[in-house]
N, C-alpha and C. Protein backbone atom coordinates (compact mmCIF):
# COMPACT_ATOMS: atom_id res chain seq x y z
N UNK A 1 106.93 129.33 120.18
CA UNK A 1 106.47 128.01 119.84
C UNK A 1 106.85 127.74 118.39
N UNK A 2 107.27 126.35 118.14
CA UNK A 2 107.71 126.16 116.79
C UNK A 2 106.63 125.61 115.99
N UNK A 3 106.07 126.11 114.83
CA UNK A 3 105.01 125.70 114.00
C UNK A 3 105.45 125.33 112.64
N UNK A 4 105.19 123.87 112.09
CA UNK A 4 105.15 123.43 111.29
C UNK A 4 104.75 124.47 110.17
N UNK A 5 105.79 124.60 109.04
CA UNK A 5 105.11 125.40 107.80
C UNK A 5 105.02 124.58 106.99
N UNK A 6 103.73 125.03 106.17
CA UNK A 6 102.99 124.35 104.92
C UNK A 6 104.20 124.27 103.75
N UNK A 7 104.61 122.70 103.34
CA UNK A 7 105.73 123.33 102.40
C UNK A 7 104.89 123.23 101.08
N UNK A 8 104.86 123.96 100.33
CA UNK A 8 104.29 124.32 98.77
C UNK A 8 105.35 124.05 97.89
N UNK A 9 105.04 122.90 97.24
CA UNK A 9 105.64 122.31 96.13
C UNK A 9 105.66 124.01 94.65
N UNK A 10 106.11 124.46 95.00
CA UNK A 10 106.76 125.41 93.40
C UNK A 10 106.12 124.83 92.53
N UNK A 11 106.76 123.88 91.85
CA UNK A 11 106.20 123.96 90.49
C UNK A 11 104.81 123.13 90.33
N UNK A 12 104.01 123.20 90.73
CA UNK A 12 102.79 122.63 90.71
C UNK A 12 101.94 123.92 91.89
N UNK A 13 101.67 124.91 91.33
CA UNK A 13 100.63 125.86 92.19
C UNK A 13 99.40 124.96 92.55
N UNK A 14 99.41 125.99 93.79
CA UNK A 14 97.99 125.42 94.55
C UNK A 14 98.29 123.72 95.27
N UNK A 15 99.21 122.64 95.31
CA UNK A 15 99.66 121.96 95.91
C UNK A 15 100.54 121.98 97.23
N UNK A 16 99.87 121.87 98.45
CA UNK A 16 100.14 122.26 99.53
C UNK A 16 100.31 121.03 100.42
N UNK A 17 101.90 120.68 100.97
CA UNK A 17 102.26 119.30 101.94
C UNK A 17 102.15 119.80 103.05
N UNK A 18 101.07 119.33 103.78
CA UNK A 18 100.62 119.20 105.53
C UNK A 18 100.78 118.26 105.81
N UNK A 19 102.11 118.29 106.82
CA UNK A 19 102.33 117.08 108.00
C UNK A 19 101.29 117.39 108.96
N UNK A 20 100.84 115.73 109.32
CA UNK A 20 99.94 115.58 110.19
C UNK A 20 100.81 115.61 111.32
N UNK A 21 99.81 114.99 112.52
CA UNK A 21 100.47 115.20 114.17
C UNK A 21 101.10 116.50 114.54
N UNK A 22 101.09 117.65 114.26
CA UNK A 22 101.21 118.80 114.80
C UNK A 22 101.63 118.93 115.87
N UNK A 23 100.41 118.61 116.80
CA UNK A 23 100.26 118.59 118.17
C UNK A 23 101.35 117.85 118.38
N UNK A 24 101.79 116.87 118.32
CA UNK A 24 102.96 115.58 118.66
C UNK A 24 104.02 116.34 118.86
N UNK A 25 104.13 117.68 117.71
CA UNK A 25 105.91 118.02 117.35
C UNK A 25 105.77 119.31 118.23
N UNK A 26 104.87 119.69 119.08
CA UNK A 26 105.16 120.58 119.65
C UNK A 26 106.53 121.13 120.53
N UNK A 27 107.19 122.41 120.15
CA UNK A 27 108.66 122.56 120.81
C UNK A 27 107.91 122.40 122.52
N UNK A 28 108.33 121.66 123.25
CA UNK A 28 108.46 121.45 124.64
C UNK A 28 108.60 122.75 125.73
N UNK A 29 109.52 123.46 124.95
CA UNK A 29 110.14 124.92 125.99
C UNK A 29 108.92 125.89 126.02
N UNK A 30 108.34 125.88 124.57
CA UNK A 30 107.02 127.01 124.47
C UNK A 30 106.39 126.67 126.07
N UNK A 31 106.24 125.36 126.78
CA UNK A 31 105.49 125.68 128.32
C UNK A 31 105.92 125.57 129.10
N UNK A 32 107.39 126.29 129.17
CA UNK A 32 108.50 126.23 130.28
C UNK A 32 107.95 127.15 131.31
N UNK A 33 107.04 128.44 131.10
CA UNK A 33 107.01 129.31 131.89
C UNK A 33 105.63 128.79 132.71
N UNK A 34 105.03 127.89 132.03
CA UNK A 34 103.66 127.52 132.60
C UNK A 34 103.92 126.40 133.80
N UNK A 35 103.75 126.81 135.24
CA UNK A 35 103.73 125.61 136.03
C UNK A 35 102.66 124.99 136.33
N UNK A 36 102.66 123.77 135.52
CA UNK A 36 101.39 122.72 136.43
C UNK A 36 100.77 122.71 137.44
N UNK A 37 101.80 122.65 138.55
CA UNK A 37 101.33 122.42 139.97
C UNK A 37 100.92 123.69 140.11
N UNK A 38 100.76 125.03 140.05
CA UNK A 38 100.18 126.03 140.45
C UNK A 38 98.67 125.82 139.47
N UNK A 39 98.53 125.51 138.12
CA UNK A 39 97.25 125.53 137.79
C UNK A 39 96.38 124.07 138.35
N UNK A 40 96.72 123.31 138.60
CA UNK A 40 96.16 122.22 139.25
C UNK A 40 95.65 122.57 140.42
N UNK A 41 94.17 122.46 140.83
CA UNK A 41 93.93 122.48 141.93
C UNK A 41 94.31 121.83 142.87
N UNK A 42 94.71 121.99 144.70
CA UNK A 42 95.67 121.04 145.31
C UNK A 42 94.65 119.74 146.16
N UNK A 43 93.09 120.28 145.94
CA UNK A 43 92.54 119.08 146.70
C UNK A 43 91.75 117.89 145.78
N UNK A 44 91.47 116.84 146.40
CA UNK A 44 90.31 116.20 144.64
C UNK A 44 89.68 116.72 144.65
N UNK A 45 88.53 117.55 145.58
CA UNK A 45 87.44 118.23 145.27
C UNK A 45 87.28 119.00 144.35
N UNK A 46 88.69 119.96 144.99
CA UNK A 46 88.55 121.04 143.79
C UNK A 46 88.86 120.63 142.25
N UNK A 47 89.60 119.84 141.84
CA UNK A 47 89.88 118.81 140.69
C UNK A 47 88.87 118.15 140.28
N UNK A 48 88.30 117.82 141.16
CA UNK A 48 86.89 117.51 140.09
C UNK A 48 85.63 118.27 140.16
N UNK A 49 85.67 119.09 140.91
CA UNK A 49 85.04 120.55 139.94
C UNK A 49 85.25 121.01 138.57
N UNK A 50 87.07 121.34 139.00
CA UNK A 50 87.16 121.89 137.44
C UNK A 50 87.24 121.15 136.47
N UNK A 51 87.33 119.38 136.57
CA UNK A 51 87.05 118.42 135.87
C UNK A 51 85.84 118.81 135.02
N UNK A 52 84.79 119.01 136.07
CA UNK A 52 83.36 118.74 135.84
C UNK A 52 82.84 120.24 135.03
N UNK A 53 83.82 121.13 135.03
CA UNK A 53 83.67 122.65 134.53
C UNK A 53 84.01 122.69 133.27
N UNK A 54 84.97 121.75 132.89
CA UNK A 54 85.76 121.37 131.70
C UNK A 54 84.71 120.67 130.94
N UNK A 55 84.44 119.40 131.40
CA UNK A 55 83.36 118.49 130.61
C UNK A 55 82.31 118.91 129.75
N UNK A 56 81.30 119.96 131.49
CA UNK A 56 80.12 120.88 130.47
C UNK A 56 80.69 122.32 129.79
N UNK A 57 81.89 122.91 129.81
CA UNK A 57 82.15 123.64 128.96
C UNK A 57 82.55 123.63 127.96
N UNK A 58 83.23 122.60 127.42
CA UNK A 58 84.40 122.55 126.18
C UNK A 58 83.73 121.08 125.72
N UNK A 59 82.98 121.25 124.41
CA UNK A 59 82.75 119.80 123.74
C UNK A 59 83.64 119.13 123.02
N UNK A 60 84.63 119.40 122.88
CA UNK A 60 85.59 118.37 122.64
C UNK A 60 86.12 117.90 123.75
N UNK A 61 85.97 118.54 124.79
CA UNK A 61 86.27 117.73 125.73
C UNK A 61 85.26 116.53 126.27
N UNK A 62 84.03 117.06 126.32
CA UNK A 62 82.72 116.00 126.57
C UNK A 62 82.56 115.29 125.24
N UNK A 63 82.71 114.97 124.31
CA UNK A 63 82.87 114.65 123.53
C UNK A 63 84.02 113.78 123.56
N UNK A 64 85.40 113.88 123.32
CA UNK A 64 86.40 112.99 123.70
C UNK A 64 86.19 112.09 124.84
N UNK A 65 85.47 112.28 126.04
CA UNK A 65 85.33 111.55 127.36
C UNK A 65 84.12 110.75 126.92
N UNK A 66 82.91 111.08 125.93
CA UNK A 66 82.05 110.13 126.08
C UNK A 66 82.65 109.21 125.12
N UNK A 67 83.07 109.39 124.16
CA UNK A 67 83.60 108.55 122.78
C UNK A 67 84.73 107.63 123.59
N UNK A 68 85.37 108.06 124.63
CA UNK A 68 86.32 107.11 125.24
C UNK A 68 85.65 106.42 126.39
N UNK A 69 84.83 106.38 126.99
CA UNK A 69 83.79 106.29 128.06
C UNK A 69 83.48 104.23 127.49
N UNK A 70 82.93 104.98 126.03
CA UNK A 70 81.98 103.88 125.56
C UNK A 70 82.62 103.14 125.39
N UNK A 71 84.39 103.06 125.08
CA UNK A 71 84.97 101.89 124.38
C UNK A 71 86.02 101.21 126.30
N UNK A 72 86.26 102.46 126.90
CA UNK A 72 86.86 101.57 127.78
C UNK A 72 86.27 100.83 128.62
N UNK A 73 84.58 101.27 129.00
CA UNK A 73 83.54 100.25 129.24
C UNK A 73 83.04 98.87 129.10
N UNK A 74 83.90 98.73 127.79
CA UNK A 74 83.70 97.89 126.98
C UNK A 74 82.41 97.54 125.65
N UNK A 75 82.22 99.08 125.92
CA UNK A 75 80.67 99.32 124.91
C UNK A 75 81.35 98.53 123.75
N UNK A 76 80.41 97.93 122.57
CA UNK A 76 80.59 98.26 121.17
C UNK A 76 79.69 98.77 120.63
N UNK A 77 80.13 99.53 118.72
CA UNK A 77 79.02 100.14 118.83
C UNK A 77 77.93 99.24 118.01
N UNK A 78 77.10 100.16 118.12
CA UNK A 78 75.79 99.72 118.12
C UNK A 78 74.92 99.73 116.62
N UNK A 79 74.56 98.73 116.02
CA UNK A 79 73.57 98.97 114.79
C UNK A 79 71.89 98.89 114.92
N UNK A 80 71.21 99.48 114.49
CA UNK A 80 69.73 99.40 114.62
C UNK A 80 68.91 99.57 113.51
N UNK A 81 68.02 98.66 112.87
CA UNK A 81 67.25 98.79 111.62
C UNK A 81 66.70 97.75 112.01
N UNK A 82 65.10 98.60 110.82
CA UNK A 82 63.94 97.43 110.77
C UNK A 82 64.20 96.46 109.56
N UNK A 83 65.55 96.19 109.06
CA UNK A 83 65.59 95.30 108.34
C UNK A 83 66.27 94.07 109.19
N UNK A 84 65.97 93.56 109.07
CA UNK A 84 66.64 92.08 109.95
C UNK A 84 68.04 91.77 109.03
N UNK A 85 67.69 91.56 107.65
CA UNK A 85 68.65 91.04 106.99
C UNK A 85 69.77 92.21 107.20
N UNK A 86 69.26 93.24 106.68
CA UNK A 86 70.41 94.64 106.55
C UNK A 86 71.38 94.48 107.75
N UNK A 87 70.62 94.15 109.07
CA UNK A 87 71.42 94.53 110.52
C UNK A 87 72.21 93.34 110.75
N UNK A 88 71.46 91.87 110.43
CA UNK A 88 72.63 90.63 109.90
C UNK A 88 73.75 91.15 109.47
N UNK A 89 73.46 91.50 108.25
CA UNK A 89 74.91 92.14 107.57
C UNK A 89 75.90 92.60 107.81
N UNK A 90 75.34 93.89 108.27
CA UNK A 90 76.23 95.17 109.11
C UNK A 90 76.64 94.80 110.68
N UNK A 91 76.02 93.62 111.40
CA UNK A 91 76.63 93.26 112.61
C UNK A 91 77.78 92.19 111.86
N UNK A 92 77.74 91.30 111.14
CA UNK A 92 78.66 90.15 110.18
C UNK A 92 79.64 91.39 109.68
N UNK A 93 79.71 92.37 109.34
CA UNK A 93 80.71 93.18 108.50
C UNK A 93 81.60 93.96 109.38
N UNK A 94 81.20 94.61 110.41
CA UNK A 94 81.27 95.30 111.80
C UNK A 94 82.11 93.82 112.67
N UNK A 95 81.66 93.38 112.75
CA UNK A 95 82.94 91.67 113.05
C UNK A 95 83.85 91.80 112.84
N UNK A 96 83.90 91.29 111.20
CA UNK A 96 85.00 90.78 110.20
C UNK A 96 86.52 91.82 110.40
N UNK A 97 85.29 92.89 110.09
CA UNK A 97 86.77 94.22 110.54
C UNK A 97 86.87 95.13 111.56
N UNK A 98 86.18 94.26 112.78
CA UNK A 98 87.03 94.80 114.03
C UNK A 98 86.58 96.43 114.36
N UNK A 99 85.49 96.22 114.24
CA UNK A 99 85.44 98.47 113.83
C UNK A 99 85.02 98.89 114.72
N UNK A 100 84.84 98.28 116.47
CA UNK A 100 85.07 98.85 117.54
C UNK A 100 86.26 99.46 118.09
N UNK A 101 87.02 98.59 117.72
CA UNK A 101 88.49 98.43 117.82
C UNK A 101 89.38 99.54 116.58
N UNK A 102 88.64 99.79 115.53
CA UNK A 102 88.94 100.53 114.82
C UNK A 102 88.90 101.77 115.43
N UNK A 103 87.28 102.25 116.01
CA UNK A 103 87.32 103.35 115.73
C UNK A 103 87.77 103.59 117.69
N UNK A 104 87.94 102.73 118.58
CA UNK A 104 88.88 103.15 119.74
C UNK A 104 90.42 103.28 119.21
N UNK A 105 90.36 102.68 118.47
CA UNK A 105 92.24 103.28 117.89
C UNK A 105 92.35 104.94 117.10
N UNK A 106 91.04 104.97 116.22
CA UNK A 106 91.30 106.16 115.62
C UNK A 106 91.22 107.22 116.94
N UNK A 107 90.66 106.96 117.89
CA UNK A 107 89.85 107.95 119.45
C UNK A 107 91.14 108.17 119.98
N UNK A 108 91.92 107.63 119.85
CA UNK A 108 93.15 107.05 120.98
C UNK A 108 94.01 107.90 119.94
N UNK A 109 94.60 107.97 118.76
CA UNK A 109 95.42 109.01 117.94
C UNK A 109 95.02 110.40 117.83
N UNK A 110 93.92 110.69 117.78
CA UNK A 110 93.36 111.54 117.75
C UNK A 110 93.58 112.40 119.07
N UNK A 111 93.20 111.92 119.89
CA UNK A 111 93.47 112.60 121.68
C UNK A 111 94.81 112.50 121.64
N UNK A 112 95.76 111.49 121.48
CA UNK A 112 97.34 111.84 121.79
C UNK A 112 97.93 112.42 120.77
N UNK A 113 97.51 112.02 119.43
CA UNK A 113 98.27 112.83 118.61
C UNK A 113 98.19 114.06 118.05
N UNK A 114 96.53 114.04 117.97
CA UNK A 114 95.97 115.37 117.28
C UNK A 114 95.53 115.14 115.76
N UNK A 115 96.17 114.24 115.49
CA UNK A 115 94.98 113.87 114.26
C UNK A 115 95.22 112.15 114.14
N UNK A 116 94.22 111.56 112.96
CA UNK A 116 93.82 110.48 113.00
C UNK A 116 94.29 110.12 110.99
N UNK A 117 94.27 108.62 111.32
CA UNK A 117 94.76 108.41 109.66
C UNK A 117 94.52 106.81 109.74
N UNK A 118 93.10 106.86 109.25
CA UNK A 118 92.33 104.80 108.82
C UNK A 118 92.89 105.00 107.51
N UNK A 119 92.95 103.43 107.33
CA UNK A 119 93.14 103.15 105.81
C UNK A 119 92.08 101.72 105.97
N UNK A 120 91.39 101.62 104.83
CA UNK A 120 90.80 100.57 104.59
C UNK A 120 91.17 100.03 103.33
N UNK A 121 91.47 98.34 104.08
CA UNK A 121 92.39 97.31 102.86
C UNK A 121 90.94 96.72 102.15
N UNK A 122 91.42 96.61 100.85
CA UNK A 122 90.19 95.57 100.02
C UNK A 122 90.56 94.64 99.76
N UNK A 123 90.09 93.47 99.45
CA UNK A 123 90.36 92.24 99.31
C UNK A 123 90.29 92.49 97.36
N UNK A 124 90.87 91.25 96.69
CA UNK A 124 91.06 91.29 95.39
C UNK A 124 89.98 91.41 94.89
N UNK A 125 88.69 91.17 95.42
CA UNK A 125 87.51 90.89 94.88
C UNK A 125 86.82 92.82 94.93
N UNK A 126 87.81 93.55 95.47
CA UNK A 126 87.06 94.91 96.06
C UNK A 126 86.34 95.19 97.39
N UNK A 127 85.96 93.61 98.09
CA UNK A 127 86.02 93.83 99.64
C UNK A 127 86.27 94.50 100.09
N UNK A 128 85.55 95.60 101.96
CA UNK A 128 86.15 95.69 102.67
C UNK A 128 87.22 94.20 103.46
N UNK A 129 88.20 94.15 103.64
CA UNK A 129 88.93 93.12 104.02
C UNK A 129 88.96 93.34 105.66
N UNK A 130 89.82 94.87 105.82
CA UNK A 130 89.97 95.08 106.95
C UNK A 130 90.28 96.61 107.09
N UNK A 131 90.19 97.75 108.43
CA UNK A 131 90.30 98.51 108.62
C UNK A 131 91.78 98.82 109.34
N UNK A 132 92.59 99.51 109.63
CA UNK A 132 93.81 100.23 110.37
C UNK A 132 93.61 101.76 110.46
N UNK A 133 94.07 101.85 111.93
CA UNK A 133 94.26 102.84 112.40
C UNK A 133 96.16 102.75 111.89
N UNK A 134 96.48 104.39 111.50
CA UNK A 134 97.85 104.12 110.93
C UNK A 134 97.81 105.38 111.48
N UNK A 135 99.59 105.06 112.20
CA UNK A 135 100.58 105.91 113.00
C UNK A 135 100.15 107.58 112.20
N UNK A 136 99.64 108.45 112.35
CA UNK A 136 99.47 109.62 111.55
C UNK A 136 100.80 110.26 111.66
N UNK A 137 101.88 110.46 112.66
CA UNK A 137 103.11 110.87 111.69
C UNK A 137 103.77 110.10 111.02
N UNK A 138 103.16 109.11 110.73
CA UNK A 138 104.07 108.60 109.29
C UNK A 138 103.45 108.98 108.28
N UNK A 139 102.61 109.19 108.36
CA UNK A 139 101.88 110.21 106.83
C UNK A 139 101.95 111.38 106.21
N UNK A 140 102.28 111.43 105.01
CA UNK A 140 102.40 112.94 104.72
C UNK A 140 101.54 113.04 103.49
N UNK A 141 100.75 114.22 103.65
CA UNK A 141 99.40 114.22 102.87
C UNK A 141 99.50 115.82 102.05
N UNK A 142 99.10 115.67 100.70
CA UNK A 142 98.47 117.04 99.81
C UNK A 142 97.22 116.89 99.58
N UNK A 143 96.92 118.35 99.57
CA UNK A 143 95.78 118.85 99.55
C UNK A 143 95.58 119.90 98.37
N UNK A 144 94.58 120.01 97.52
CA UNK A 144 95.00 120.64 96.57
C UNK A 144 93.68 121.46 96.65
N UNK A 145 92.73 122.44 96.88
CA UNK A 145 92.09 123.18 97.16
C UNK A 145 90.47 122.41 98.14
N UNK A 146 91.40 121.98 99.22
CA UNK A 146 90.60 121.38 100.32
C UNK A 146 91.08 120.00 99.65
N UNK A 147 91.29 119.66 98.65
CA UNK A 147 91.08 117.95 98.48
C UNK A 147 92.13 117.42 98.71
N UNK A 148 92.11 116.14 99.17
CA UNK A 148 92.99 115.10 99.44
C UNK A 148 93.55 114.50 98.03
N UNK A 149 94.68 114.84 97.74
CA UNK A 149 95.72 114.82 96.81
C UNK A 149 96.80 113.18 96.78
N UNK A 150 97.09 113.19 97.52
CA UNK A 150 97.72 112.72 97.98
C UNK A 150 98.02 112.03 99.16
N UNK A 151 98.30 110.45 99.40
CA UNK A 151 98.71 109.85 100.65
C UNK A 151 99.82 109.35 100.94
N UNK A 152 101.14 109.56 101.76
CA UNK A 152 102.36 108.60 101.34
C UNK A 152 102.43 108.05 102.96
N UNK A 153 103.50 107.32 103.36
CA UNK A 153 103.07 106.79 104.61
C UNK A 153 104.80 106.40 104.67
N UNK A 154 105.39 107.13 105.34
CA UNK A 154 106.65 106.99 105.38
C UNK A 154 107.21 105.99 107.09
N UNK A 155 108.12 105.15 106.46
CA UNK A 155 108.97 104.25 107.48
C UNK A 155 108.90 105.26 108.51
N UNK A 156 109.01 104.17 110.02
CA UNK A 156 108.82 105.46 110.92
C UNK A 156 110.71 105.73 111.19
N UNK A 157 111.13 104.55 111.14
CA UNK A 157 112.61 104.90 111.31
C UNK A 157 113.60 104.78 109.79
N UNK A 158 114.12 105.68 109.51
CA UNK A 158 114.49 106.32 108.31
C UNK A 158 115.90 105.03 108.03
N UNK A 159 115.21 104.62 106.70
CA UNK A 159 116.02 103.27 106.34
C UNK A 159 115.57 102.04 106.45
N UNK A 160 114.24 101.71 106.87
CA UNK A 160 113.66 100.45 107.23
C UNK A 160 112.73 100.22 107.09
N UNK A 161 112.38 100.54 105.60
CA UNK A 161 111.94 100.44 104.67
C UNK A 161 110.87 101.07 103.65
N UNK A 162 110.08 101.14 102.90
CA UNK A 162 109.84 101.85 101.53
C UNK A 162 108.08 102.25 101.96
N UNK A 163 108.30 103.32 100.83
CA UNK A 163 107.74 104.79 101.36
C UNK A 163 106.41 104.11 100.71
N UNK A 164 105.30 104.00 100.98
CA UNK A 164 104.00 103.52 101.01
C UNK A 164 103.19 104.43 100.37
N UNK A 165 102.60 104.29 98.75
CA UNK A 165 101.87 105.28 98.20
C UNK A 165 100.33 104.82 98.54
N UNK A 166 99.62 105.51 99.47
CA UNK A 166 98.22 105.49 99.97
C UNK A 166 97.15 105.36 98.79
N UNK A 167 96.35 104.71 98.24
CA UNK A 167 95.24 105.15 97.66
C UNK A 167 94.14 105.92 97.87
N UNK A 168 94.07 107.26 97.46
CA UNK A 168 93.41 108.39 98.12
C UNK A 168 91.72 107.65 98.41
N UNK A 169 91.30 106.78 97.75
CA UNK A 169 89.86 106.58 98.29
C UNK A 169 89.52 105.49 99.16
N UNK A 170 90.94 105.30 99.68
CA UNK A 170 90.82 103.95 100.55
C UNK A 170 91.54 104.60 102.17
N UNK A 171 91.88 106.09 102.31
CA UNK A 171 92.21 106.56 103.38
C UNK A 171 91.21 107.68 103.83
N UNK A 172 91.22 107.73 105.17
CA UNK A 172 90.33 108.70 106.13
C UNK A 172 91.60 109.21 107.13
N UNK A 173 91.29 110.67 106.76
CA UNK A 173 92.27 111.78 107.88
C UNK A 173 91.47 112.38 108.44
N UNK A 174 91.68 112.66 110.04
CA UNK A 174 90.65 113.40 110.69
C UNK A 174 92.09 114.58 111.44
């Protein structure tokens, strides 16, 4: 299997570039020897057994299914306080920027890609303006002893156009 190595910038110790999406760049051949159709059970029954074996065993898996559950339902989420005004607010703010929709996009990169990358825009005034879910392999991120160093957000097709310097307190990587 081919694994992404950490490239370490030399002259700046302790600065370490992790490409996100991992999972995405996986070499393909690493599961040449693995056949599907033999691990798949051949009836639905048995398929949703081991569905159902999967769910209560592995919480990222029950976890990924309820977090996707709620949004393809059409849930949104939900605010609750005994302040009237506060929950005005936060339902008016939760609107403006779409943050059902946000956080089913971050759910949705996360499960296909393997990791996740919001950026939140401010308005001139310092506003939240608006939230994005952003392509996580176009990002390339440092980390400098756990911390977020660095955000750049590169064209996805090479030549079409300019390399995007992130403001580290206005991005979320999961």
């Amino acid at each position: 299997m081919k694994h992404h190595e950490e490239q370490v910038d030399m002259s700046t110790p302790g600065i370490v570039d992790v490409p996100l999406a991992t999972a995405a760049t996986l070499d393909p051949s690493s599961f040449s020897s693995i056949n599907a159709s033999e691990a798949i059970p051949k009836s639905w029954e048995e398929r949703a057994k081991k569905a159902w074996s999967y769910y209560l065993e592995e919480p990222i898996v029950k976890n990924a299914i309820n977090s996707w559950r709620t949004f393809a339902v059409g849930d949104e989420i939900k605010f609750t306080s005994d302040d009237e005004d506060l929950k005005k607010d936060v339902h008016e703010l939760a609107g403006k920027v779409d943050l059902s929709k946000f956080v089913k996009d971050m759910i949705l990169q996360l499960l296909v890609k393997g990791d996740a990358v919001g950026f939140k825009r401010l308005s001139t005034g310092e506003d939240l303006e608006e939230l994005v879910s952003v392509n996580p392999i176009s990002v390339k991120v440092k980390y400098v002893g756990g911390q977020l160093i660095e955000a750049k957000q590169h064209p996805e097709k090479v030549g079409t156009g300019d390399v995007f310097d992130m403001p580290i307190d206005q991005v979320l990587c999961i």
